[in-house]
N, C-alpha and C. Protein backbone atom coordinates (compact mmCIF):
# COMPACT_ATOMS: atom_id res chain seq x y z
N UNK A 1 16.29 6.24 14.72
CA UNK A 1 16.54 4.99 14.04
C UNK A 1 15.21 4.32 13.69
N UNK A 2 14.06 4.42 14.92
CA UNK A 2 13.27 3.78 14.41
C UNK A 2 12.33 4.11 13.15
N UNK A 3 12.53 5.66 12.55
CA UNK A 3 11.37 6.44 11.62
C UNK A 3 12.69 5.71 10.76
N UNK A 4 14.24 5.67 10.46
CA UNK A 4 14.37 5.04 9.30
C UNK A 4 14.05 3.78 9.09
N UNK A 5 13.31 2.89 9.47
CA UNK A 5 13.02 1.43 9.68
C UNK A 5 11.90 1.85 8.67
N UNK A 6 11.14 2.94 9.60
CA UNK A 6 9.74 3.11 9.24
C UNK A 6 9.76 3.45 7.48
N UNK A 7 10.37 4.03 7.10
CA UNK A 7 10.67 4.95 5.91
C UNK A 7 11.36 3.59 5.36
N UNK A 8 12.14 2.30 5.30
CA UNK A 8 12.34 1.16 4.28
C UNK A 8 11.19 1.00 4.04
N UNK A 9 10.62 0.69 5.36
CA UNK A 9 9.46 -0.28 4.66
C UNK A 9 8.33 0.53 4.17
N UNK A 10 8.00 1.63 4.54
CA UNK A 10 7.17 2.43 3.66
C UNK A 10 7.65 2.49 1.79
N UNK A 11 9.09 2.91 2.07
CA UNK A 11 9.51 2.58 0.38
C UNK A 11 10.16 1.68 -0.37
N UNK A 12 10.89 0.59 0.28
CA UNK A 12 10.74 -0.61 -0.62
C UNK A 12 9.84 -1.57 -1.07
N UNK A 13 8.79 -1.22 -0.99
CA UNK A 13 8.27 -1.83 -2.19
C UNK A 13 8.04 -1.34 -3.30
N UNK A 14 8.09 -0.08 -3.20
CA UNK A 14 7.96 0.61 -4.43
C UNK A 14 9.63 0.89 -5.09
N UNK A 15 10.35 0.87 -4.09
CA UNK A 15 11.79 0.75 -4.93
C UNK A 15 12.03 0.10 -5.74
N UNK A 16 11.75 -1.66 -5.23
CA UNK A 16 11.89 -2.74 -5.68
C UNK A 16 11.98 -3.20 -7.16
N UNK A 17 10.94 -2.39 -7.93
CA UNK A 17 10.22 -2.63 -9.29
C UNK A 17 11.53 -1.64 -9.82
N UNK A 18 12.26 -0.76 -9.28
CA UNK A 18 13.50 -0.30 -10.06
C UNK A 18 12.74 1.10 -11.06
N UNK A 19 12.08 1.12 -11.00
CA UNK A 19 11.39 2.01 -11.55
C UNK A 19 11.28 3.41 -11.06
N UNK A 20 10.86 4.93 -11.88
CA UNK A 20 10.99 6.26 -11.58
C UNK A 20 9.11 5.94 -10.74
N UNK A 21 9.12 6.64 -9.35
CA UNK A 21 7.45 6.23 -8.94
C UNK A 21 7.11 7.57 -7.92
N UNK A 22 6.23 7.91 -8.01
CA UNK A 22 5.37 9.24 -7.20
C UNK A 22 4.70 8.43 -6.94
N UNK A 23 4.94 7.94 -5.06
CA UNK A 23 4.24 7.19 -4.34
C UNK A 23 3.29 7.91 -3.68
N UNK A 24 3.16 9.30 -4.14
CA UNK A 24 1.73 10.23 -3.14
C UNK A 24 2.72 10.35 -1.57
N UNK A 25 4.03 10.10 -1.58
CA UNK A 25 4.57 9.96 0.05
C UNK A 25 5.59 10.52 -0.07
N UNK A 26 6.38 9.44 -0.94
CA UNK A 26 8.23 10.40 -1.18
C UNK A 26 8.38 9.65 -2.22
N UNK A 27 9.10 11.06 -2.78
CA UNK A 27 8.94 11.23 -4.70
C UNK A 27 11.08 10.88 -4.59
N UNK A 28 11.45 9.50 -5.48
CA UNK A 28 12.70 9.11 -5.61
C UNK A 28 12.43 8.73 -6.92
N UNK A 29 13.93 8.41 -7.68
CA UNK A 29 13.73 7.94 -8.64
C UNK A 29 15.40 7.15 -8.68
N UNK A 30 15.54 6.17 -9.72
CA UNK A 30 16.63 5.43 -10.04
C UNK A 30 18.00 6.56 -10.35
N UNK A 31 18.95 6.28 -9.34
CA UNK A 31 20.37 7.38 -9.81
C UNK A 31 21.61 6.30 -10.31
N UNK A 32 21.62 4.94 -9.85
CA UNK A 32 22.57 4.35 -9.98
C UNK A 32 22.09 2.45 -9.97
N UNK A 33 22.87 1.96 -10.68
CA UNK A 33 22.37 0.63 -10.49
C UNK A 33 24.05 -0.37 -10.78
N UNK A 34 24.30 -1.00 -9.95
CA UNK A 34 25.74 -1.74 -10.11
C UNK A 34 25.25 -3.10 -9.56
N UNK A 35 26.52 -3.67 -9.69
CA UNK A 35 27.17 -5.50 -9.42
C UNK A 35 27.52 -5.41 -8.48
N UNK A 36 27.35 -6.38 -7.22
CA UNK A 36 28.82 -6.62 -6.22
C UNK A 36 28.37 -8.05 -6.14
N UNK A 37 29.03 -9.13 -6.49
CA UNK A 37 29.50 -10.66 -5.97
C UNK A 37 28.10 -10.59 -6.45
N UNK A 38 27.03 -11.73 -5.94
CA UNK A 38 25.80 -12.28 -6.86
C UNK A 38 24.50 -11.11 -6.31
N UNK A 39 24.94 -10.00 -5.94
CA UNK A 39 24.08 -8.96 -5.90
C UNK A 39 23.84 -7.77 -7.01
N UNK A 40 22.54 -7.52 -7.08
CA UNK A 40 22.22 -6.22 -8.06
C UNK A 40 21.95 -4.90 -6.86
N UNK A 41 22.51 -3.76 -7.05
CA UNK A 41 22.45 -2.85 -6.13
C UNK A 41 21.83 -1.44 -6.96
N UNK A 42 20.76 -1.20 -6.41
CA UNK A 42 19.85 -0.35 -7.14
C UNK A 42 19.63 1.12 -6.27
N UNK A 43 20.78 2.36 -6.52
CA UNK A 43 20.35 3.53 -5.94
C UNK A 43 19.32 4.78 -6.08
N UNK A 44 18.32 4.29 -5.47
CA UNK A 44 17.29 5.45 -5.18
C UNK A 44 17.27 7.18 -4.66
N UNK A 45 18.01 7.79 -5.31
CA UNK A 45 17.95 8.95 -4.93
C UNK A 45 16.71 9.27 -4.36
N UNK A 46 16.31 10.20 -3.04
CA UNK A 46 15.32 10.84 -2.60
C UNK A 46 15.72 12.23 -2.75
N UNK A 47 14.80 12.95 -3.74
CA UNK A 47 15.00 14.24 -4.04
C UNK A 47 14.83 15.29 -2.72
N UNK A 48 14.98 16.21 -3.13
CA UNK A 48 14.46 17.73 -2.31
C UNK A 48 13.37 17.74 -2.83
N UNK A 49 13.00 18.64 -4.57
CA UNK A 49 12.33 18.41 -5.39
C UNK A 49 11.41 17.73 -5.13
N UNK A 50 10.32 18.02 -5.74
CA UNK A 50 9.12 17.21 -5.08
C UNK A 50 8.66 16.40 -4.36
N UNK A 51 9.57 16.77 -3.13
CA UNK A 51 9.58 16.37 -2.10
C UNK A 51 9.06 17.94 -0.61
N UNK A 52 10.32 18.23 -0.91
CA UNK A 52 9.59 19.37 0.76
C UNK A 52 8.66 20.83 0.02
N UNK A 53 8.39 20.67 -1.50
CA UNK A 53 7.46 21.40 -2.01
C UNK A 53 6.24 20.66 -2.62
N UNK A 54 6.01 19.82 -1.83
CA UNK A 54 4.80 18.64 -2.13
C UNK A 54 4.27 18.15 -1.11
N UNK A 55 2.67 18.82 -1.30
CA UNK A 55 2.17 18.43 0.20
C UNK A 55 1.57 17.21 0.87
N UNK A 56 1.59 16.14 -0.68
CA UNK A 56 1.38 14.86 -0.58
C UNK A 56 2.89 13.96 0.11
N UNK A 57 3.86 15.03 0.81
CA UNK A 57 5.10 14.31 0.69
C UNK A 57 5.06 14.71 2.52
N UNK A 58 5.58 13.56 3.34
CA UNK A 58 5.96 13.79 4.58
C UNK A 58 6.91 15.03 4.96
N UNK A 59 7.89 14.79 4.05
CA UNK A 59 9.04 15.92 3.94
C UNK A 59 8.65 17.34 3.30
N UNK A 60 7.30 17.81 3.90
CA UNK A 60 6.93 18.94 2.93
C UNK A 60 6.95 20.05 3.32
N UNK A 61 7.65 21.18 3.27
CA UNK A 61 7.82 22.35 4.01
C UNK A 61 6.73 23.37 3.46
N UNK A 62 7.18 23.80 2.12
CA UNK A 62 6.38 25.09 1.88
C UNK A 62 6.42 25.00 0.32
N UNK A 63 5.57 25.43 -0.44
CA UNK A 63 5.68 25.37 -1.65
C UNK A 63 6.44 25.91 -2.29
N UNK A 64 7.20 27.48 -1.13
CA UNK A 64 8.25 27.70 -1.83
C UNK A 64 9.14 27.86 -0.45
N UNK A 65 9.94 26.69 -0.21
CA UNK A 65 11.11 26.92 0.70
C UNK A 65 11.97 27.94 0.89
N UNK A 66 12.08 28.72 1.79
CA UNK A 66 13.94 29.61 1.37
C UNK A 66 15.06 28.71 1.59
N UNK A 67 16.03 29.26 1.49
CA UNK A 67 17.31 28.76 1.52
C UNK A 67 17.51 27.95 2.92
N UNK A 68 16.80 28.58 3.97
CA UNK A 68 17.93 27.87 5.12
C UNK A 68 16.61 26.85 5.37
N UNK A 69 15.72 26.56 4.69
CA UNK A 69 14.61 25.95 4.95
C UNK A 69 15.20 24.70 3.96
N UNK A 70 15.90 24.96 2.91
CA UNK A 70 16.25 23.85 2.09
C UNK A 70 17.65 23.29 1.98
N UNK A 71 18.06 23.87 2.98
CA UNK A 71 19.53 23.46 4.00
C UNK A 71 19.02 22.76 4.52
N UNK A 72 18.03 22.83 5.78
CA UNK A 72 17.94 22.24 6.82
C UNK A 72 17.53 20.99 6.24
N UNK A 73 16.08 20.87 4.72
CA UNK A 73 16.02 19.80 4.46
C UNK A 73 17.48 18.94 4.09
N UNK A 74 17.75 19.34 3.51
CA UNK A 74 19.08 18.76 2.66
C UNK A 74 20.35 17.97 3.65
N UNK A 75 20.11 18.38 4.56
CA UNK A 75 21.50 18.20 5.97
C UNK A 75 20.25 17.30 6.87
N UNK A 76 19.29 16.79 6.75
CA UNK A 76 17.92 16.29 7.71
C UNK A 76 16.64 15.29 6.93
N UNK A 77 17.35 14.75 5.74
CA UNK A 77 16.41 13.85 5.02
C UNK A 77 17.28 12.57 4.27
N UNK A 78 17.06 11.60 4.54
CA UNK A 78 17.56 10.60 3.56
C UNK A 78 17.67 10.93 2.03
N UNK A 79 19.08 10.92 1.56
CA UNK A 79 19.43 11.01 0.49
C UNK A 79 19.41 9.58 -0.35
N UNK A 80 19.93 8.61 -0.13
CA UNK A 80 20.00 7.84 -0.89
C UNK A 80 19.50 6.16 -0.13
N UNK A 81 18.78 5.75 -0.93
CA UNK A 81 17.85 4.14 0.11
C UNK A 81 18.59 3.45 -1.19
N UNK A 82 18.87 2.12 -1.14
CA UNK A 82 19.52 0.87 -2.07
C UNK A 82 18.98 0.12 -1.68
N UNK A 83 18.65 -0.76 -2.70
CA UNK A 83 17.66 -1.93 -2.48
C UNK A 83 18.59 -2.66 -3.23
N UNK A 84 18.82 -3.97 -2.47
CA UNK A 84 19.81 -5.04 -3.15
C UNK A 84 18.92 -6.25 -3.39
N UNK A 85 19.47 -6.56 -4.76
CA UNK A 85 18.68 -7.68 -4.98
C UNK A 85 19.51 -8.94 -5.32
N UNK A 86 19.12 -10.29 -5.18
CA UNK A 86 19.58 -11.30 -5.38
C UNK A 86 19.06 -12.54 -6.39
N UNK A 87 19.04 -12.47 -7.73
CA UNK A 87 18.54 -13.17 -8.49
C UNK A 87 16.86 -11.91 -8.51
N UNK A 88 16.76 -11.14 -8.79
CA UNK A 88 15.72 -10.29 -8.90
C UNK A 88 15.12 -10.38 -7.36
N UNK A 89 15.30 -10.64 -6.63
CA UNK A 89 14.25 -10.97 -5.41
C UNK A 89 15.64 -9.69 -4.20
N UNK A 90 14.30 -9.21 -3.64
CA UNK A 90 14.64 -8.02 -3.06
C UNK A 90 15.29 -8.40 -1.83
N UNK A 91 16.87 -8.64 -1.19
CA UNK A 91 16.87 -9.13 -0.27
C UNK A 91 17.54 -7.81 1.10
N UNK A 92 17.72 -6.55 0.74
CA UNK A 92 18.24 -5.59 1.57
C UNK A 92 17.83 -4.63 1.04
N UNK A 93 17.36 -3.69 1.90
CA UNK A 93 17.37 -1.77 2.05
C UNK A 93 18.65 -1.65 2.59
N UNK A 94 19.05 -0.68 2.34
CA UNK A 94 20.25 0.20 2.78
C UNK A 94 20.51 1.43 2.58
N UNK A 95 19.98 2.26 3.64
CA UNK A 95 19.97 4.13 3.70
C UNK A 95 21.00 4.37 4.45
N UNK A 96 21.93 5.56 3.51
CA UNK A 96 22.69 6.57 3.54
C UNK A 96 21.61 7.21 4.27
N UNK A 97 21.70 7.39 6.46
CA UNK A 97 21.35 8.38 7.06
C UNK A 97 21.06 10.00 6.53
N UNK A 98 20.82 10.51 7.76
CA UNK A 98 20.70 12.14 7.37
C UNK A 98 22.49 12.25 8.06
N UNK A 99 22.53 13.84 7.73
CA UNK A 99 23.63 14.42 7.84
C UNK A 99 23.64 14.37 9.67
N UNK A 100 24.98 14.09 10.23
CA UNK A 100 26.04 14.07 9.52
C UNK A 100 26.98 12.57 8.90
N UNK A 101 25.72 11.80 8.50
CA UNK A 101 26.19 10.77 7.88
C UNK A 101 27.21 9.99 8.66
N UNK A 102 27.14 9.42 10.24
CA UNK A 102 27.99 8.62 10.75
C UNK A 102 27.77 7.61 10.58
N UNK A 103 26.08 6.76 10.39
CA UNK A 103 26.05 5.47 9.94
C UNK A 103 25.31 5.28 8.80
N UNK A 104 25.31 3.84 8.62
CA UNK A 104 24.35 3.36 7.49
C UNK A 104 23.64 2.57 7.88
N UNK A 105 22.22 2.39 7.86
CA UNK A 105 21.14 0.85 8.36
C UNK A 105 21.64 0.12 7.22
N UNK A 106 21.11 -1.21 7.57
CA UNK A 106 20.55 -1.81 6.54
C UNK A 106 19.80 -3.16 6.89
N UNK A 107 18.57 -3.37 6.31
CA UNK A 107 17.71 -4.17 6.89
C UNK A 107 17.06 -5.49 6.14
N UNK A 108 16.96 -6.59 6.55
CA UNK A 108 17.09 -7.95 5.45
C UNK A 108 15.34 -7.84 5.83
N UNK A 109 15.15 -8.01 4.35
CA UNK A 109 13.73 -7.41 4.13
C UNK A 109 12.65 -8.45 4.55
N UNK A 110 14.24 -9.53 4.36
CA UNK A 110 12.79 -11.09 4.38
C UNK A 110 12.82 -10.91 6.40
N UNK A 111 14.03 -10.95 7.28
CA UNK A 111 13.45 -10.99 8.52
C UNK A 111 13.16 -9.60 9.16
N UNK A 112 13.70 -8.51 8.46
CA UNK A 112 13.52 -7.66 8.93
C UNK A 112 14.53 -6.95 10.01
N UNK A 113 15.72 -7.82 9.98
CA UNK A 113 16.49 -7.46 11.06
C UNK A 113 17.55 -6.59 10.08
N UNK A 114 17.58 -5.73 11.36
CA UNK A 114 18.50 -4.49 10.80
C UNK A 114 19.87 -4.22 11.51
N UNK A 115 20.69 -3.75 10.69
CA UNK A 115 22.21 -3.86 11.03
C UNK A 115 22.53 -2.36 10.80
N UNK A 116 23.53 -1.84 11.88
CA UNK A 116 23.57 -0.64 11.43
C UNK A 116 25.59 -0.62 11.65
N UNK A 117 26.07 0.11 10.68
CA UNK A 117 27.30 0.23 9.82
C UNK A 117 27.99 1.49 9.91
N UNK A 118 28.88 1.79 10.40
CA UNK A 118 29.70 3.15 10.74
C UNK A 118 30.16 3.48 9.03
N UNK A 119 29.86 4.53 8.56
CA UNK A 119 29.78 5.42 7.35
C UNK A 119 31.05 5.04 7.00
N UNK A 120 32.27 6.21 7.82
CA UNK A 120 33.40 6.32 7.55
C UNK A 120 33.73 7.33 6.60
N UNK A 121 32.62 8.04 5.93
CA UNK A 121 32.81 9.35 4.90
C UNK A 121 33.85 10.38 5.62
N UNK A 122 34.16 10.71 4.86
CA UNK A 122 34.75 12.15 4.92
C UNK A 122 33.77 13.08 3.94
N UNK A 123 33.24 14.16 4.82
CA UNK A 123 32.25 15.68 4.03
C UNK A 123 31.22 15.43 4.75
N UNK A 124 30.44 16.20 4.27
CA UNK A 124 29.24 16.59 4.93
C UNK A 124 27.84 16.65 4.29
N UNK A 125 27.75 16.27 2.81
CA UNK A 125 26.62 16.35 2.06
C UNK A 125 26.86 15.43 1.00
N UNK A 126 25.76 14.63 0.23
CA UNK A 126 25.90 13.59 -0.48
C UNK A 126 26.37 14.36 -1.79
N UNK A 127 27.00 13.77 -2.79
CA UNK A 127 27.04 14.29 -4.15
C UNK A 127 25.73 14.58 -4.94
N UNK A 128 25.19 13.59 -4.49
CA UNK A 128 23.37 13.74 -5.70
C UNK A 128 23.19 14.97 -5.07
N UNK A 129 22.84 15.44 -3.64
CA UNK A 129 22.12 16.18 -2.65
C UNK A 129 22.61 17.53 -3.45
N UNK A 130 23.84 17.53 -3.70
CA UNK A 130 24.64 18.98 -3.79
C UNK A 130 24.15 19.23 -4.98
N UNK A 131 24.33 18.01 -6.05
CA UNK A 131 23.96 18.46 -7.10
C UNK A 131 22.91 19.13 -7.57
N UNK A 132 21.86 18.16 -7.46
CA UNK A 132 20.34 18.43 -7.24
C UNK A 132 20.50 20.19 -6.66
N UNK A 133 21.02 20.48 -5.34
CA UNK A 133 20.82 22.06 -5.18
C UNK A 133 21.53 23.26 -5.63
N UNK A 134 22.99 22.99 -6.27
CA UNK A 134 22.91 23.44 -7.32
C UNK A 134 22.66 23.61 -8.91
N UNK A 135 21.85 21.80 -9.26
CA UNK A 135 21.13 22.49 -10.43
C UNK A 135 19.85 23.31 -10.52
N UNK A 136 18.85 22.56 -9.58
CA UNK A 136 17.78 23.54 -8.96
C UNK A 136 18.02 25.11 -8.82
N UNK A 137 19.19 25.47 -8.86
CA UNK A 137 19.05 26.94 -8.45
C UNK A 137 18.76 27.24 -7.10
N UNK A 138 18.82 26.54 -6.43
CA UNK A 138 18.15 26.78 -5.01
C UNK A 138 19.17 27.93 -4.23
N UNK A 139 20.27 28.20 -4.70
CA UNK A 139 20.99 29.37 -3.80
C UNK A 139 20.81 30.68 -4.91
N UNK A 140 19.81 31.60 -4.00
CA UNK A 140 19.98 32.75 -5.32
C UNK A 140 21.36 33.73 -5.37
N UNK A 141 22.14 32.94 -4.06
CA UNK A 141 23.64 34.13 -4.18
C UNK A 141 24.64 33.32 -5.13
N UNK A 142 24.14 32.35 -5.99
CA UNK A 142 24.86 32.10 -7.17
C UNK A 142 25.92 30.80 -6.74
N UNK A 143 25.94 30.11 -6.04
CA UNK A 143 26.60 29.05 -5.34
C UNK A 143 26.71 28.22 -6.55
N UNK A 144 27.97 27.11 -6.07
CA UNK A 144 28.50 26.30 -7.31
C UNK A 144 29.00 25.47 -6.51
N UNK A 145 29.48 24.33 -6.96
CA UNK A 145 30.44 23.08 -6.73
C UNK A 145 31.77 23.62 -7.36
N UNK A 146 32.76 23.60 -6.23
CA UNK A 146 34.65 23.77 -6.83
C UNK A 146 34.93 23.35 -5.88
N UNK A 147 35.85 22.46 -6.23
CA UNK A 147 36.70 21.51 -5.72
C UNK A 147 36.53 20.61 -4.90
N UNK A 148 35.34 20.37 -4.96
CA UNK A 148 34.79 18.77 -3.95
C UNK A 148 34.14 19.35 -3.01
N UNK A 149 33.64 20.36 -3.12
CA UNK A 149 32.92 21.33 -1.95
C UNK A 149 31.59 21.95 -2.11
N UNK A 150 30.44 21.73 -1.83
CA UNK A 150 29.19 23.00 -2.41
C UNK A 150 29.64 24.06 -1.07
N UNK A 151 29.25 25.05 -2.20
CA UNK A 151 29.17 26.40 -1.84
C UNK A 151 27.92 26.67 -1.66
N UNK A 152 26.87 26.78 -0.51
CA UNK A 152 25.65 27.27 -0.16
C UNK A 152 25.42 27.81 0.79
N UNK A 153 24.48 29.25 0.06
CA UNK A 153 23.52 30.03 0.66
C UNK A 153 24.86 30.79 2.07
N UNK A 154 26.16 30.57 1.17
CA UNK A 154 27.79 31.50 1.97
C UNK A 154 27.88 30.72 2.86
N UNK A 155 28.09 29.17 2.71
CA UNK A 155 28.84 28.35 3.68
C UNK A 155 29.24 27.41 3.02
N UNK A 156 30.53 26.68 3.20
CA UNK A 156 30.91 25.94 2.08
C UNK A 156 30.98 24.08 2.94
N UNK A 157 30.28 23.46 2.32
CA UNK A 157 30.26 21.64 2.56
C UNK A 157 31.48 20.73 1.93
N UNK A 158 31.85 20.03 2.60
CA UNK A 158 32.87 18.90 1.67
C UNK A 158 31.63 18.31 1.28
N UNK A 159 31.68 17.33 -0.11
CA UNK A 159 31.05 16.71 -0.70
C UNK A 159 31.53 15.03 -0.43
N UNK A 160 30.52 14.26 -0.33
CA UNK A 160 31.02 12.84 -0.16
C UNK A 160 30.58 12.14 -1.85
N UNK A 161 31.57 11.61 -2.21
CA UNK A 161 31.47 11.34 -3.46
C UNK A 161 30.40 10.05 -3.74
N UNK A 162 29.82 9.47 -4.63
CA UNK A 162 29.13 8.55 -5.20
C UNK A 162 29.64 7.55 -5.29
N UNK A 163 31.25 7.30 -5.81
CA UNK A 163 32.56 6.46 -5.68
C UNK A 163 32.58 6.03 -4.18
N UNK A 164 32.68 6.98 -3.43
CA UNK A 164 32.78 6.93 -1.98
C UNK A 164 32.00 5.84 -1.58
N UNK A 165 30.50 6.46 -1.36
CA UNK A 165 29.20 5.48 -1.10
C UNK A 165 29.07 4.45 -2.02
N UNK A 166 29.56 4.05 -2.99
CA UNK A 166 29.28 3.02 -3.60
C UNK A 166 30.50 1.70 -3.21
N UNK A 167 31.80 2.57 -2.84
CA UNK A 167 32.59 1.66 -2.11
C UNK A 167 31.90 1.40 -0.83
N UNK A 168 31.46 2.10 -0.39
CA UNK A 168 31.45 1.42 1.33
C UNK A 168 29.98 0.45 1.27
N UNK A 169 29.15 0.89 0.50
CA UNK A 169 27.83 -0.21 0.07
C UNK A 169 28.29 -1.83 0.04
N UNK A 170 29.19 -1.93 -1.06
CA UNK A 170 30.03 -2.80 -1.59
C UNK A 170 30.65 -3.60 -0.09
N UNK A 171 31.35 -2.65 0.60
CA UNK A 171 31.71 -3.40 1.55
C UNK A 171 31.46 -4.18 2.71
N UNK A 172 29.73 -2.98 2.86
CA UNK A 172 28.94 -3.56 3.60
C UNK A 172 28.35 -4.86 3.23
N UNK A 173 27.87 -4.65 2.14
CA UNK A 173 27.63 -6.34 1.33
C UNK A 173 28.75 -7.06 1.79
N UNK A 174 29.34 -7.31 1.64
CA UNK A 174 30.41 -8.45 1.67
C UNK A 174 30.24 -8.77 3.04
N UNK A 175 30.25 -7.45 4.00
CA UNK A 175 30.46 -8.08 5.53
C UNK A 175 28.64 -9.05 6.13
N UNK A 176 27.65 -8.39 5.31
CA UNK A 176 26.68 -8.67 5.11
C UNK A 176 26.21 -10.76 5.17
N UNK A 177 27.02 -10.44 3.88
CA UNK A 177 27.27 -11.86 3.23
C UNK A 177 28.25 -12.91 4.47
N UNK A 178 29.52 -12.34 4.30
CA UNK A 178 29.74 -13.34 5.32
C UNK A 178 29.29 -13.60 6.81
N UNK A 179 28.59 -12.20 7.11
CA UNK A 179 27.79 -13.12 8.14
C UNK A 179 26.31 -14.10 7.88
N UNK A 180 26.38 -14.39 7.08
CA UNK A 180 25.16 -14.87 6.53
C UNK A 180 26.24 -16.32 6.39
N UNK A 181 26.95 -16.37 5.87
CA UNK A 181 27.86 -17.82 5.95
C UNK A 181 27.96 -18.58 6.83
C-alpha cells in the first residue's frame, strides 16, 4: 500500500496537466476522461509498453520481455491512476490496484489522506491491460479477446470492463463526497 501512495505522488503531477507525458519514470497517457456531479475524471492508462522495456522506467524488465515476464508485469503493475478534478484544480488520485484487483486507493491530494475502497470487479485483468497485449502482439501463440475473456500465452482471464471501473469510480466519488459533507 505504501509504494502505491508512493507512485500518486510520484505521478500526479504530471497527470494533472491531462496531457500524453514520458516522465523518464512511468510512461501513461490519457485513455478516458468523463463527468460525475461537479467532478472531471481523467483516466491515465499505465502502459506495459514503454514501460517494462524502458530502462528509464521503474517497471523495467528487459528490452525484450517473454511472455510469462509480461504476464507477470500485466497481473503486478498499476493499470489505471484517475486524477479527479474539481473546477480544474486536482482534488483526488485514484488507482485501480495490481491484480487481483480487490481494492481501490484513493488519496485527497490537498491532505493527503488516503481511503482505500473494496473493487467489487468480477475478472481478473483490466480491459486497456488486455487490450494493449493483444494489440502489441505480445502472445506469439496467436491469443485474442472472445467473449469477455483474454486468451494468453494458453490461459484464459475474465476481463473487467471500462463500464465496470468507470461505474465503481463514480461511486466511489459520491461516497467520497458525502463524506466530505
Amino acid at each position: 500500500m505504501k509504494y502505491l501512495i508512493q507512485l500518486v505522488l510520484l505521478v500526479s503531477p504530471f497527470l494533472s496537466w491531462g496531457q500524453e507525458k514520458d516522465t523518464k519514470s512511468i510512461f501513461s497517457y490519457e485513455k478516458l476522461t468523463f463527468s460525475s456531479n461537479d467532478f472531471t475524471v481523467i483516466d491515465h492508462y499505465i502502459s506495459l509498453d514503454n514501460n517494462i522495456n524502458n530502462q528509464n522506467s521503474p517497471f523495467f524488465i528487459s528490452k525484450k520481455p517473454t511472455s510469462q515476464q509480461i504476464l507477470q508485469s500485466a497481473f503486478g503493475t498499476i493499470s489505471d491512476s484517475f486524477i479527479v478534478t474539481k473546477n480544474n484544480i486536482p482534488v483526488y488520485a485514484i488507482l485501480v490496484g495490481v491484480s487481483p484487483y480487490k481494492n481501490i486507493v484513493a488519496v485527497n491530494l490537498k491532505t493527503k489522506q488516503q481511503t482505500t475502497f473494496p473493487s467489487n470487479f468480477k475478472g481478473d485483468i483490466t480491459a486497456n491491460r488486455a487490450i494493449e497485449i493483444i494489440s502489441n502482439g505480445y502472445d506469439s501463440k496467436g491469443g485474442g479477446i472472445v467473449d469477455g475473456k483474454l486468451h494468453f500465452n494458453n490461459q484464459v482471464f475474465g476481463i473487467i470492463s471500462n463500464e465496470d471501473i468507470k461505474t465503481r469510480i463514480i461511486s466511489i466519488l459520491e461516497e467520497l463526497h458525502a463524506a466530505a459533507q
